[in-house]
C-alpha atoms as a PDB file:
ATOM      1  CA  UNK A   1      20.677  30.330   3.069  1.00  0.00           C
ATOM      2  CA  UNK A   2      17.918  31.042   0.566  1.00  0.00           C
ATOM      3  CA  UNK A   3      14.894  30.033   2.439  1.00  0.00           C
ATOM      4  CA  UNK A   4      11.508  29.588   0.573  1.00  0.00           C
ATOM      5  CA  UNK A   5      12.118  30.802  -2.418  1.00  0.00           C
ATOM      6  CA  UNK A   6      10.065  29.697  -5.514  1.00  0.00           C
ATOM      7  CA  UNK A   7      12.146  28.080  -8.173  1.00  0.00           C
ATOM      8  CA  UNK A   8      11.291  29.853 -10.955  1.00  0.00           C
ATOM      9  CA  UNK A   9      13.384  33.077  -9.638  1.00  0.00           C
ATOM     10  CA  UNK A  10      16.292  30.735  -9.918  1.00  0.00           C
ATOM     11  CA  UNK A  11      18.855  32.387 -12.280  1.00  0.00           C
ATOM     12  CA  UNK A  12      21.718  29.993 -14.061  1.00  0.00           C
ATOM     13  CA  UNK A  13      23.257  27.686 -11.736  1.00  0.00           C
ATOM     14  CA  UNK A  14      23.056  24.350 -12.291  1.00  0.00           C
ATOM     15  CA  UNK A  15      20.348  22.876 -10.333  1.00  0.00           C
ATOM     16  CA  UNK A  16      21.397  20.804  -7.262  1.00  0.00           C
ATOM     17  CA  UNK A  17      21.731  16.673  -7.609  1.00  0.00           C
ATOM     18  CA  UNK A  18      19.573  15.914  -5.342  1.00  0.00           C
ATOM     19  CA  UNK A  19      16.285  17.267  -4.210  1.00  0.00           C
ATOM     20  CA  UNK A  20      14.093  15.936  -0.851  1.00  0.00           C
ATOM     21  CA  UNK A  21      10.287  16.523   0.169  1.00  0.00           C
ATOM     22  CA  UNK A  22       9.887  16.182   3.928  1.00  0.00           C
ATOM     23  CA  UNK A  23       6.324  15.115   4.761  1.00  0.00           C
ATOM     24  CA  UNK A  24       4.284  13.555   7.740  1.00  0.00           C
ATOM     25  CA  UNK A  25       4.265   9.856   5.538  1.00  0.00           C
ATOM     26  CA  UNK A  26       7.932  10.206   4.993  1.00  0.00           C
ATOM     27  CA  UNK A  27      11.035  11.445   3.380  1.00  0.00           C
ATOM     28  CA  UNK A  28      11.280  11.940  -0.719  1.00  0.00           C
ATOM     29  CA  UNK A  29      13.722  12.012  -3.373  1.00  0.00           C
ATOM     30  CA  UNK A  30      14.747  12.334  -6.833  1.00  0.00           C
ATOM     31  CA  UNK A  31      18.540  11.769  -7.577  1.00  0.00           C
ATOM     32  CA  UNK A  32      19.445  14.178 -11.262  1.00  0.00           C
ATOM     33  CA  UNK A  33      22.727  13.226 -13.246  1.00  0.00           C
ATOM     34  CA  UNK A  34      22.947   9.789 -13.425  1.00  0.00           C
ATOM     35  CA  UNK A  35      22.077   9.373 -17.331  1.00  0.00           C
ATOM     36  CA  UNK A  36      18.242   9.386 -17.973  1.00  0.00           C
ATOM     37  CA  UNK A  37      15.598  10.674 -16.123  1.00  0.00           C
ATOM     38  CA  UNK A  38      15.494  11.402 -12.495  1.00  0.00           C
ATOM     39  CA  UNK A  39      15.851   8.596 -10.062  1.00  0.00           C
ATOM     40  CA  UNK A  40      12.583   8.642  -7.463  1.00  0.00           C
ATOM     41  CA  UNK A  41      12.385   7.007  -3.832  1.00  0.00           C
ATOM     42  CA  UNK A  42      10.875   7.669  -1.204  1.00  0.00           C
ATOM     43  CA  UNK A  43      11.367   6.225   2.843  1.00  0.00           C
ATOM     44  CA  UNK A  44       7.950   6.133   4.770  1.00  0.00           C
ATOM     45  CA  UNK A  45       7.741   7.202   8.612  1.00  0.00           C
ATOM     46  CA  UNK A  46       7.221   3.780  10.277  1.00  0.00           C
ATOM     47  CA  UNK A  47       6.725   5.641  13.456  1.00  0.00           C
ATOM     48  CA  UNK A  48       5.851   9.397  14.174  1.00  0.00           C
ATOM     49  CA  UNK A  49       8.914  11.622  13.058  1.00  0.00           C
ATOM     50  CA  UNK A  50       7.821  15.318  12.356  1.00  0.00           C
ATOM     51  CA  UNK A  51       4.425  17.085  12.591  1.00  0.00           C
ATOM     52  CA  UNK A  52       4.237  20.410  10.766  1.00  0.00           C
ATOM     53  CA  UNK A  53       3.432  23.194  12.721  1.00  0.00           C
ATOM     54  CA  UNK A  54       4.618  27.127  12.378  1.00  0.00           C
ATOM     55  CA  UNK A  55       5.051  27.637  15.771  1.00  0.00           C
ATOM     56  CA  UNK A  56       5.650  24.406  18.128  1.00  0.00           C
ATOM     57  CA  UNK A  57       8.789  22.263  17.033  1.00  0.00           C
ATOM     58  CA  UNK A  58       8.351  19.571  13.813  1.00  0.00           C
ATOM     59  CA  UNK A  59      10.691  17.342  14.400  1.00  0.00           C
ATOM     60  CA  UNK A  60       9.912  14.545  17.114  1.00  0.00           C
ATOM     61  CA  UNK A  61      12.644  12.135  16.035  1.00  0.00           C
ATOM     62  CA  UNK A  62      15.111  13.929  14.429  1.00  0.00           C
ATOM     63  CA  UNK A  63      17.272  10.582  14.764  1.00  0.00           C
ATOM     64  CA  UNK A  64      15.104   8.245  12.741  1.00  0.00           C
ATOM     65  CA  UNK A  65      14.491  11.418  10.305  1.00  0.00           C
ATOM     66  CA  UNK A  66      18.364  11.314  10.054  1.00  0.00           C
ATOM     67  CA  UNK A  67      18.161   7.796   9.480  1.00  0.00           C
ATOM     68  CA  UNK A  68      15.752   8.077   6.570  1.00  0.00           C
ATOM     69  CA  UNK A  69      17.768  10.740   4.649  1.00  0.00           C
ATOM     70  CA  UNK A  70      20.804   8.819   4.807  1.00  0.00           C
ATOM     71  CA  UNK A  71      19.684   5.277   3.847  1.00  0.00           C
ATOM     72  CA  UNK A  72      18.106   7.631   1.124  1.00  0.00           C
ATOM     73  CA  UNK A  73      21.416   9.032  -0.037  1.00  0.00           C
ATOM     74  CA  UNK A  74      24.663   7.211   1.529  1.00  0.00           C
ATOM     75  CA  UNK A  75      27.658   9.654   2.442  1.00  0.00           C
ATOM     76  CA  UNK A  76      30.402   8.643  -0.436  1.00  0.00           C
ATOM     77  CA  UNK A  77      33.669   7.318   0.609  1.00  0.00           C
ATOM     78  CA  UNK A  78      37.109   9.359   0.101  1.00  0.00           C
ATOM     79  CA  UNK A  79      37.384  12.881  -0.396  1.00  0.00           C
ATOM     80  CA  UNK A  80      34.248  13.070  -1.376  1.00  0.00           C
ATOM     81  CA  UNK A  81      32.442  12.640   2.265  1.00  0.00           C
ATOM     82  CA  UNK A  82      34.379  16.290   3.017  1.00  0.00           C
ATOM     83  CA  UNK A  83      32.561  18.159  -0.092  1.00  0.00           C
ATOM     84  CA  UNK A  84      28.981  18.857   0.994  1.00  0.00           C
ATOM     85  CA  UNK A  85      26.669  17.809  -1.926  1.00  0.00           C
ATOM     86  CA  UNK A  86      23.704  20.478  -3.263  1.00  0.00           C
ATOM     87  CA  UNK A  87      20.133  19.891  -2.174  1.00  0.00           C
ATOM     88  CA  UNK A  88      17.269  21.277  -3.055  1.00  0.00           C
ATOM     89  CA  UNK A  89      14.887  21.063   0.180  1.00  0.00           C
ATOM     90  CA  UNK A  90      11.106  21.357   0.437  1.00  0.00           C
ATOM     91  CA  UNK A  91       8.899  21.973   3.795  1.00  0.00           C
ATOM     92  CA  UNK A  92       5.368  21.091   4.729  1.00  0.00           C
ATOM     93  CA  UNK A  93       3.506  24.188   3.709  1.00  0.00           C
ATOM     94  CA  UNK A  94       2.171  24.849   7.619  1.00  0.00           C
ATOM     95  CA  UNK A  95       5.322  25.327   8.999  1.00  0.00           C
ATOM     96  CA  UNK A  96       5.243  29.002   6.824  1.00  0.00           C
ATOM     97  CA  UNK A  97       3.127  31.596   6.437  1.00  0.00           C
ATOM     98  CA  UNK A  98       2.936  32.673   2.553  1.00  0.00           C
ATOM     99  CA  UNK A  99       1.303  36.050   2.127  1.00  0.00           C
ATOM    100  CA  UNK A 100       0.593  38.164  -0.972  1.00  0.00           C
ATOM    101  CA  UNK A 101       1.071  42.260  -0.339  1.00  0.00           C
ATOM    102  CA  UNK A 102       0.366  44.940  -2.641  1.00  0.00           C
ATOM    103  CA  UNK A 103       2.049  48.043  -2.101  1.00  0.00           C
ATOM    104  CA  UNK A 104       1.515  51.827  -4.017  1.00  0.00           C
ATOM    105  CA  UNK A 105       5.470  52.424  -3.091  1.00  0.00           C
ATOM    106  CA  UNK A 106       7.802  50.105  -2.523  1.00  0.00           C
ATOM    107  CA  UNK A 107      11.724  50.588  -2.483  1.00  0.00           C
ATOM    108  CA  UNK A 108      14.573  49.682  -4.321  1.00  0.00           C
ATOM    109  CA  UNK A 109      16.853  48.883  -1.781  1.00  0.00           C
ATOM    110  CA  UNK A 110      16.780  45.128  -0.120  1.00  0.00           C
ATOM    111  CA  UNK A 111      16.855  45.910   3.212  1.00  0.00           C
ATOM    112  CA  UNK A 112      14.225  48.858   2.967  1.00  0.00           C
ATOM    113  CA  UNK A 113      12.130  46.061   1.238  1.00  0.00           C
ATOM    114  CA  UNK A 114      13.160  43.532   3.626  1.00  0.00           C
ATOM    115  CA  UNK A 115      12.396  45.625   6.456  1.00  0.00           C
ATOM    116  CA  UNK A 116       8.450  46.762   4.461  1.00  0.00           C
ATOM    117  CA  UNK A 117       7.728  43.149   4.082  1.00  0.00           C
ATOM    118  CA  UNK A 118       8.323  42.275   7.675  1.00  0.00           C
ATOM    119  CA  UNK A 119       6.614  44.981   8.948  1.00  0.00           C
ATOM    120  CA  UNK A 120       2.989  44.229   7.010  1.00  0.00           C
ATOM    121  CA  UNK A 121       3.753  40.654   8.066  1.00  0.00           C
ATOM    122  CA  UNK A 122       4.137  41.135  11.497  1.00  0.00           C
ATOM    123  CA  UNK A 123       0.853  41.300  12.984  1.00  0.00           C
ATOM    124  CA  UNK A 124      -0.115  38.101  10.812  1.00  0.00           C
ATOM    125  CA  UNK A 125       1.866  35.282  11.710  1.00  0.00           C
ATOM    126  CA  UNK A 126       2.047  33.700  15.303  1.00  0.00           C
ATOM    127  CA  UNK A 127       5.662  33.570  15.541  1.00  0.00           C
ATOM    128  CA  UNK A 128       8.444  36.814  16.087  1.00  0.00           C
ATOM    129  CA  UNK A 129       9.148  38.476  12.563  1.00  0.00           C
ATOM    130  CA  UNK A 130      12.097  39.991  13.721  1.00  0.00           C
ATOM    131  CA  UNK A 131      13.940  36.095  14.159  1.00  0.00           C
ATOM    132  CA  UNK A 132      12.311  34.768  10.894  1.00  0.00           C
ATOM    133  CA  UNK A 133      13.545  33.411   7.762  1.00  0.00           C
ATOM    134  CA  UNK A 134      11.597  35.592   5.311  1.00  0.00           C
ATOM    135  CA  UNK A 135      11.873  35.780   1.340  1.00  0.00           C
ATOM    136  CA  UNK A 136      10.208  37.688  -1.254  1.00  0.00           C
ATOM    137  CA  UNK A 137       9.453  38.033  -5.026  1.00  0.00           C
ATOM    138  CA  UNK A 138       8.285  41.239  -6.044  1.00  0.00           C
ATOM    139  CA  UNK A 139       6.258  41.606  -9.677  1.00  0.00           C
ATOM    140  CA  UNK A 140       4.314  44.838 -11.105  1.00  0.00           C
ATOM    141  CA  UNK A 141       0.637  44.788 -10.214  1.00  0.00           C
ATOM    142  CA  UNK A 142      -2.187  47.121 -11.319  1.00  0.00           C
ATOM    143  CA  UNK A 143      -1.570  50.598 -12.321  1.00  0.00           C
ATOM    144  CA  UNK A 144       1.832  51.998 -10.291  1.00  0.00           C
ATOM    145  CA  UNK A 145       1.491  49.288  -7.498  1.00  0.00           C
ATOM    146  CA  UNK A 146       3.698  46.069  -6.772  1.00  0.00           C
ATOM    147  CA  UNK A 147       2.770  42.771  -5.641  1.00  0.00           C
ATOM    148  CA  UNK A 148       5.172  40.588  -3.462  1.00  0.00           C
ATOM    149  CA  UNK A 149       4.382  37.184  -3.196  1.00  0.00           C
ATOM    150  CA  UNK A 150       6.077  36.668   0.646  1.00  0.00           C
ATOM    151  CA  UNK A 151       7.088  33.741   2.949  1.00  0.00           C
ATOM    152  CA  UNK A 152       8.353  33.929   6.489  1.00  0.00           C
ATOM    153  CA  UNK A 153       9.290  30.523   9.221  1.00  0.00           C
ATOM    154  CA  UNK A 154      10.718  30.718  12.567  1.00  0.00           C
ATOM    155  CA  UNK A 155      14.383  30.480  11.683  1.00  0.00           C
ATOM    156  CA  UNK A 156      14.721  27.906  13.917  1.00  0.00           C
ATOM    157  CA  UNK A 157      12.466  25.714  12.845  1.00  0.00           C
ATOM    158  CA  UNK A 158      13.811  25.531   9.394  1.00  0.00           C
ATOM    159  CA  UNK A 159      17.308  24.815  11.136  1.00  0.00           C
ATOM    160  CA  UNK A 160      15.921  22.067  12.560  1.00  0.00           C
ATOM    161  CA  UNK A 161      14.674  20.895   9.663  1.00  0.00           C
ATOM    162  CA  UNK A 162      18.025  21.117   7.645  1.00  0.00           C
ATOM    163  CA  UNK A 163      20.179  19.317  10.394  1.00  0.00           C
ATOM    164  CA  UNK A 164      19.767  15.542   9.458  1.00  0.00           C
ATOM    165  CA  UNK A 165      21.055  16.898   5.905  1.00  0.00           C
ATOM    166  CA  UNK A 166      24.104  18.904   7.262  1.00  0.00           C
ATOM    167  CA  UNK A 167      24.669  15.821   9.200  1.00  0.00           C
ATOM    168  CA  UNK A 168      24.965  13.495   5.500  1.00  0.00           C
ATOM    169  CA  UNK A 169      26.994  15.877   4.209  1.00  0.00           C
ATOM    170  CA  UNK A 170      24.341  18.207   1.955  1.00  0.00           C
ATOM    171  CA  UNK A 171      24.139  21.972   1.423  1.00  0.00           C
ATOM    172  CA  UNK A 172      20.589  22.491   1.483  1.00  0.00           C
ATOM    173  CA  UNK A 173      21.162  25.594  -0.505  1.00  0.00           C
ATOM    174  CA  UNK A 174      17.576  26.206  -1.809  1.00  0.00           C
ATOM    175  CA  UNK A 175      14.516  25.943   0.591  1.00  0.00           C
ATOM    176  CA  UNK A 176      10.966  25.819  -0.602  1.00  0.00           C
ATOM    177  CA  UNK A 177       7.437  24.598   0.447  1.00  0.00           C
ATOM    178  CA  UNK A 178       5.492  21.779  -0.829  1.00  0.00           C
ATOM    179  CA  UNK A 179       2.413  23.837  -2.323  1.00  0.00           C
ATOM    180  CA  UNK A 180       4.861  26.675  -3.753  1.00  0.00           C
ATOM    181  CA  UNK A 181       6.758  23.886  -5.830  1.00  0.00           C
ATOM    182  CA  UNK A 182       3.751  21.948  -6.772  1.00  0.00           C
ATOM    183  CA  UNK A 183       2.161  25.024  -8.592  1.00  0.00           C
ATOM    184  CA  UNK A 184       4.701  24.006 -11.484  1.00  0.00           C
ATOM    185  CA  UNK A 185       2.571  21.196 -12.133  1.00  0.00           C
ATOM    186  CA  UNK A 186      -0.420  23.502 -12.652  1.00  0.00           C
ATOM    187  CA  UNK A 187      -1.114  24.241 -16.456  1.00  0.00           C
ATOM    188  CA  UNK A 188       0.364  27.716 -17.855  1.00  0.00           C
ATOM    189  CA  UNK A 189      -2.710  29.743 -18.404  1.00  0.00           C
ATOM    190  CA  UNK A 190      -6.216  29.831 -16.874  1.00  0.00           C
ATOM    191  CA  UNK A 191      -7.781  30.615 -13.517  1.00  0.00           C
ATOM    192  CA  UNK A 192      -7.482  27.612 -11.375  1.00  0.00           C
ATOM    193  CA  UNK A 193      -7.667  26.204  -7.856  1.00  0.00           C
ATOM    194  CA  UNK A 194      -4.987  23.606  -6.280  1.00  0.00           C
ATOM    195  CA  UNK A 195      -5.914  22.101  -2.869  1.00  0.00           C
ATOM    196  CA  UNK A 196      -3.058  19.580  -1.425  1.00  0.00           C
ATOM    197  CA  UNK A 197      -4.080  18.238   1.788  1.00  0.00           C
ATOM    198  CA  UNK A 198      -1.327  17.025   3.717  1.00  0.00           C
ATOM    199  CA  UNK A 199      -0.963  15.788   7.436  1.00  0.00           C
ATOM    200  CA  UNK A 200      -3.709  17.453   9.069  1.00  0.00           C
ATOM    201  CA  UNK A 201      -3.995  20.324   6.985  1.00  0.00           C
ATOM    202  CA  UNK A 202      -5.128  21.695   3.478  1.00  0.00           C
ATOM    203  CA  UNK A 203      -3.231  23.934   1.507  1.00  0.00           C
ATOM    204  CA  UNK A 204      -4.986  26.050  -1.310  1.00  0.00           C
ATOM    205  CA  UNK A 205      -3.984  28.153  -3.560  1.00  0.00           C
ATOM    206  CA  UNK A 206      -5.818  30.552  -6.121  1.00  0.00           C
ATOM    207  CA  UNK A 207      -3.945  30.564  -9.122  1.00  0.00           C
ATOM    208  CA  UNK A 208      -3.706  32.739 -12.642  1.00  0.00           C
ATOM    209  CA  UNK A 209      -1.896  30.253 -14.867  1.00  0.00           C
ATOM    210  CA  UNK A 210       0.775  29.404 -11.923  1.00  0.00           C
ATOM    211  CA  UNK A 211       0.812  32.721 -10.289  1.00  0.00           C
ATOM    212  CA  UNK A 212      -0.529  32.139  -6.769  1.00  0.00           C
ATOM    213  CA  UNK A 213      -3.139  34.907  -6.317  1.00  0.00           C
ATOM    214  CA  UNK A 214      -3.972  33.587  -3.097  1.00  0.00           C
ATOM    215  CA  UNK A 215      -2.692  30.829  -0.660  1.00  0.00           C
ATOM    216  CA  UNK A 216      -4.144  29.534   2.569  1.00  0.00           C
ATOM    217  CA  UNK A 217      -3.231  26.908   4.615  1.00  0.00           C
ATOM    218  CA  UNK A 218      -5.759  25.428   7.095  1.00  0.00           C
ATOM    219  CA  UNK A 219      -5.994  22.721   9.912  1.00  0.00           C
ATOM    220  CA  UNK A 220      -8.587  20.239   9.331  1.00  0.00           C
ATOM    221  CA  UNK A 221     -10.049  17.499  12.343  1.00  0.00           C
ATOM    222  CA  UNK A 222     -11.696  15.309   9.667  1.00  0.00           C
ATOM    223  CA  UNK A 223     -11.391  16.036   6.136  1.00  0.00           C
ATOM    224  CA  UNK A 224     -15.527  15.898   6.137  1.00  0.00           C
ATOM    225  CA  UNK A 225     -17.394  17.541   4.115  1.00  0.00           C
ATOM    226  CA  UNK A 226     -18.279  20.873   5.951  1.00  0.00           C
ATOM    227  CA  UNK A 227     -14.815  21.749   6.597  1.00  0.00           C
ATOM    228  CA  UNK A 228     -13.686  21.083   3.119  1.00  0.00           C
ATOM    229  CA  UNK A 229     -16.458  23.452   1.860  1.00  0.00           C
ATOM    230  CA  UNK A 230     -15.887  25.879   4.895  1.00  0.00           C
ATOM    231  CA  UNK A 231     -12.401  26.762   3.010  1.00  0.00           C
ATOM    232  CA  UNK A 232     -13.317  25.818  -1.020  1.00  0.00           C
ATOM    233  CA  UNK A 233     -16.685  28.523  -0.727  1.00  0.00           C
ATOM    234  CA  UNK A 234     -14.455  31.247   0.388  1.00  0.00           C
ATOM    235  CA  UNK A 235     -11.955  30.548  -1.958  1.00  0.00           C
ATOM    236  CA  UNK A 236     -14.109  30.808  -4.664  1.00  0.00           C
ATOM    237  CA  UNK A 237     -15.687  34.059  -3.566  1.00  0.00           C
ATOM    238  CA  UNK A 238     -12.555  35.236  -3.281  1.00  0.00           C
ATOM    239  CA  UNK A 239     -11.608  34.774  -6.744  1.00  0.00           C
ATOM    240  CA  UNK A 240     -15.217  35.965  -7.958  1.00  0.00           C
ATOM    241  CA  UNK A 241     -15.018  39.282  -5.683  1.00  0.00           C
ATOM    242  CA  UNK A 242     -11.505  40.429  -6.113  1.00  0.00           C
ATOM    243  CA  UNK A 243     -10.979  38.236  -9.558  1.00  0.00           C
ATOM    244  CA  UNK A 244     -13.727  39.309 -11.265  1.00  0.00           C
ATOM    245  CA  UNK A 245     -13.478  35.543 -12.483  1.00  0.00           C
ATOM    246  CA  UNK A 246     -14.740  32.202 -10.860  1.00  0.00           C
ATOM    247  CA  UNK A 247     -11.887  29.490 -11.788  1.00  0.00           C
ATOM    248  CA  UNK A 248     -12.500  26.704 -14.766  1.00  0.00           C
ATOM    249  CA  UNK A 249     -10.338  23.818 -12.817  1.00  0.00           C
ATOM    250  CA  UNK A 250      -9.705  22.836  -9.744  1.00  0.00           C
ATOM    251  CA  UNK A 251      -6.689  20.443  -8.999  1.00  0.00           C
ATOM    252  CA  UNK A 252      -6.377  18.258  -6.181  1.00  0.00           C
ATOM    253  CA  UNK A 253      -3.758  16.420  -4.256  1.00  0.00           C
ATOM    254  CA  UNK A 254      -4.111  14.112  -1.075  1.00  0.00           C
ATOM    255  CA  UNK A 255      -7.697  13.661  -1.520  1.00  0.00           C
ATOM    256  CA  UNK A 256      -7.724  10.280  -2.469  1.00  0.00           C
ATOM    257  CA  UNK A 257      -7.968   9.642   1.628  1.00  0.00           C
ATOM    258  CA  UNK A 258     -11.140  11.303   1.373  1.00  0.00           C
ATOM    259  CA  UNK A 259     -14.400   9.143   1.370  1.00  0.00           C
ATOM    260  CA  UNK A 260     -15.717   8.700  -2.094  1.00  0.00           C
ATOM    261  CA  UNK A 261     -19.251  10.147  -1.093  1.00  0.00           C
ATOM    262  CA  UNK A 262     -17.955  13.345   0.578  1.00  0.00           C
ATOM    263  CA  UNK A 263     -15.381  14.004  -2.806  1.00  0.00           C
ATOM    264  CA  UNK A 264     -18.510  13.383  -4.770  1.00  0.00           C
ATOM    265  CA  UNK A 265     -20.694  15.561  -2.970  1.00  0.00           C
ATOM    266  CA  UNK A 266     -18.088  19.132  -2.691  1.00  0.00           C
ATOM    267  CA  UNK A 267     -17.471  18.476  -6.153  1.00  0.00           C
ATOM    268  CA  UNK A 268     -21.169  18.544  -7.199  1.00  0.00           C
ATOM    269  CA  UNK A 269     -21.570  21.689  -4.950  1.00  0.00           C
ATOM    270  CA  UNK A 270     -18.730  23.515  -6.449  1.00  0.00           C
ATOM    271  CA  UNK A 271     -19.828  22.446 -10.101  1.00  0.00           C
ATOM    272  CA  UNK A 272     -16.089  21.415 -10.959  1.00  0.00           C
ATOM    273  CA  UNK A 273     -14.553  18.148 -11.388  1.00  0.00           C
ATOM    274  CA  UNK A 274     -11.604  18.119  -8.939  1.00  0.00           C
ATOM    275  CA  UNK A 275      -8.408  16.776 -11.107  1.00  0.00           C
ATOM    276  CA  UNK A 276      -5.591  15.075  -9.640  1.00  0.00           C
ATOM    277  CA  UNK A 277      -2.569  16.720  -9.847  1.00  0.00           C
ATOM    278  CA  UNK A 278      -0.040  15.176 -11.904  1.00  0.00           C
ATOM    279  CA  UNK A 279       3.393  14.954 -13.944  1.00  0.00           C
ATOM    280  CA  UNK A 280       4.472  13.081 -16.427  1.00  0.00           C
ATOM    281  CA  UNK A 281       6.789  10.859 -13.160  1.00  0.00           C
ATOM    282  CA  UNK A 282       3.753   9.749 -11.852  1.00  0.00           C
ATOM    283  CA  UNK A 283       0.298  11.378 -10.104  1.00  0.00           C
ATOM    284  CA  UNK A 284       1.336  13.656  -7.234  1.00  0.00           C
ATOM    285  CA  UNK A 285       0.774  12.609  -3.491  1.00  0.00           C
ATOM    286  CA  UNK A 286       1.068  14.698  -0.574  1.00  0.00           C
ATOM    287  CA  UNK A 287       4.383  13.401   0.081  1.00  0.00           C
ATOM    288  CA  UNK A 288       6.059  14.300  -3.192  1.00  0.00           C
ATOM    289  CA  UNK A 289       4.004  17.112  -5.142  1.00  0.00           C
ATOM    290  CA  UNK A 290       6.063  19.689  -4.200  1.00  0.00           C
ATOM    291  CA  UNK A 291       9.361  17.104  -5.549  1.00  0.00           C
ATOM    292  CA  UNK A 292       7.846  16.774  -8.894  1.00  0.00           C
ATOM    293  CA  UNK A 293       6.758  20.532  -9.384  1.00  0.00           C
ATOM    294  CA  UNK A 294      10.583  20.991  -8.975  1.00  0.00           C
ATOM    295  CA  UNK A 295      11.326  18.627 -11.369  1.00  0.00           C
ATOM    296  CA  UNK A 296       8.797  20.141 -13.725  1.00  0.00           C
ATOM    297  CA  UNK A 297      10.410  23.613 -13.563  1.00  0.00           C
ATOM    298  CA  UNK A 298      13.823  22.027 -13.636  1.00  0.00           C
ATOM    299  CA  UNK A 299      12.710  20.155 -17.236  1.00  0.00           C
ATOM    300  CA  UNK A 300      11.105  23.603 -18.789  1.00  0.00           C
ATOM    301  CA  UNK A 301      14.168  25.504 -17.108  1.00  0.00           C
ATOM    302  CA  UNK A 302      16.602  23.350 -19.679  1.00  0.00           C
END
């Protein structure tokens, strides 16, 4: 099971057929294959189904979540019900924790690595490291050290969130998170901010080109003003102090449930205009960024 792994490490295998964003508004999809481009739906909740959290369990309704994926995608008929179909599967970004660790040494075997990375994540996330899903890209930093861009969920968690598809017959062979995916919709170079607010949290990432530099994700109450600025001012001194570089852009998504006034007013304090995220399908929502980054890096992929 490769859990939360960003798609650009993905070497030549075809990509998967199908490829779902589980949100708190719903269940998304894009069907690839079918002649033209990619086929988009999307089911909303009627009722509360999942609620993300990295500790407590998501799903509340895991039949009416079932319910949704398979009027989404109908089992086929014949042989082919027996043959579980590839999926591509991506998670509301606060049921992770995605960390970024610079080491002087690190070692060339997996499960040294494997073992580092849990280690130095272990007294960070509020759930036991030793029964987590954890993945890991590693890249050359500054000088002789290496960064590894990390992410870690309760293994059991992400099992639960896989089960409606293992019931309609998919191999959710690829797992990533919403904000991870959507940084493919991010443009190639620059130093730029993305905040995705989704459910009752907001996800930001600091970002050279669509390297994540930093990523936080942060319950909100209200979405008002002072706890939007409470995590943008940070960010941004962030990126000035260890950056040496205050971002050009920032790029939003979800904030059109914001008031006008209050979007207004942070933008005028952070001197940026905050542009929606989008892709050439359509502008990006909280429900399906993360869907259309994927089909971003699927397009440049080919």
């Amino acid at each position: 099971m490769a859990i939360l792994e960003q798609l650009k490490s993905l070497v030549d295998d075809p990509p998967p057929a199908f490829v779902f964003e589980l949100s708190e508004r719903g269940v998304a999809m894009a069907r690839l294959g079918r002649g033209g481009g990619p086929e988009l739906s999307f089911a909303p909740f009627p009722a509360p189904v999942l609620q993300a959290s990295p500790v407590k369990e998501n799903v509340s309704n895991p039949e009416l979540l079932s319910a949704h994926v398979a009027s989404l995608a109908p089992a086929s008929g014949g042989g082919q019900s027996r043959r579980r179909r590839q999926a591509a599967l991506i998670l509301p970004d606060y049921c992770t924790r995605i960390a970024l660790l610079d080491f002087d040494s690190f070692p060339k075997d997996p499960d040294e690595q494997s073992a580092l990375v849990r280690f130095r994540m272990k007294k960070t996330v509020p759930f036991d490291m030793d029964a987590a899903a954890v993945s890991f890209q590693a890249r050359k930093g500054a000088g002789k050290t290496t960064e590894v861009l990390a992410a870690a969920a309760a293994a059991e968690i992400v099992s639960r969130y896989e089960a409606p598809f293992r019931v309609a017959g998919f191999h959710t062979g690829f797992v990533t998170t919403s904000m991870l995916a959507a940084l493919d919709l991010l443009p190639k170079t620059g130093l730029q901010v993305c905040a995705k607010i989704g459910g009752q949290t907001m996800t930001v990432a600091v970002c050279d080109g669509r390297q994540p530099r930093l990523v936080r994700c942060v319950e909100m109450e209200n979405f008002e003003a002072d706890e939007l600025m409470g995590v943008l001012y940070p960010t941004f001194a962030y990126a000035e102090d260890e950056l040496k570089q205050r971002p050009a852009r920032m790029f939003t998504c979800g904030f059109d449930r914001l008031d006008p006034g209050v979007l207004a007013w942070c933008a005028g304090e952070m001197g940026l205009a905050f542009e929606p995220l989008d892709s050439k399908w359509g502008a990006a929502a909280e429900h399906n960024a993360g869907l259309l980054g994927w089909l971003q890096a699927q397009e440049e992929r080919d």
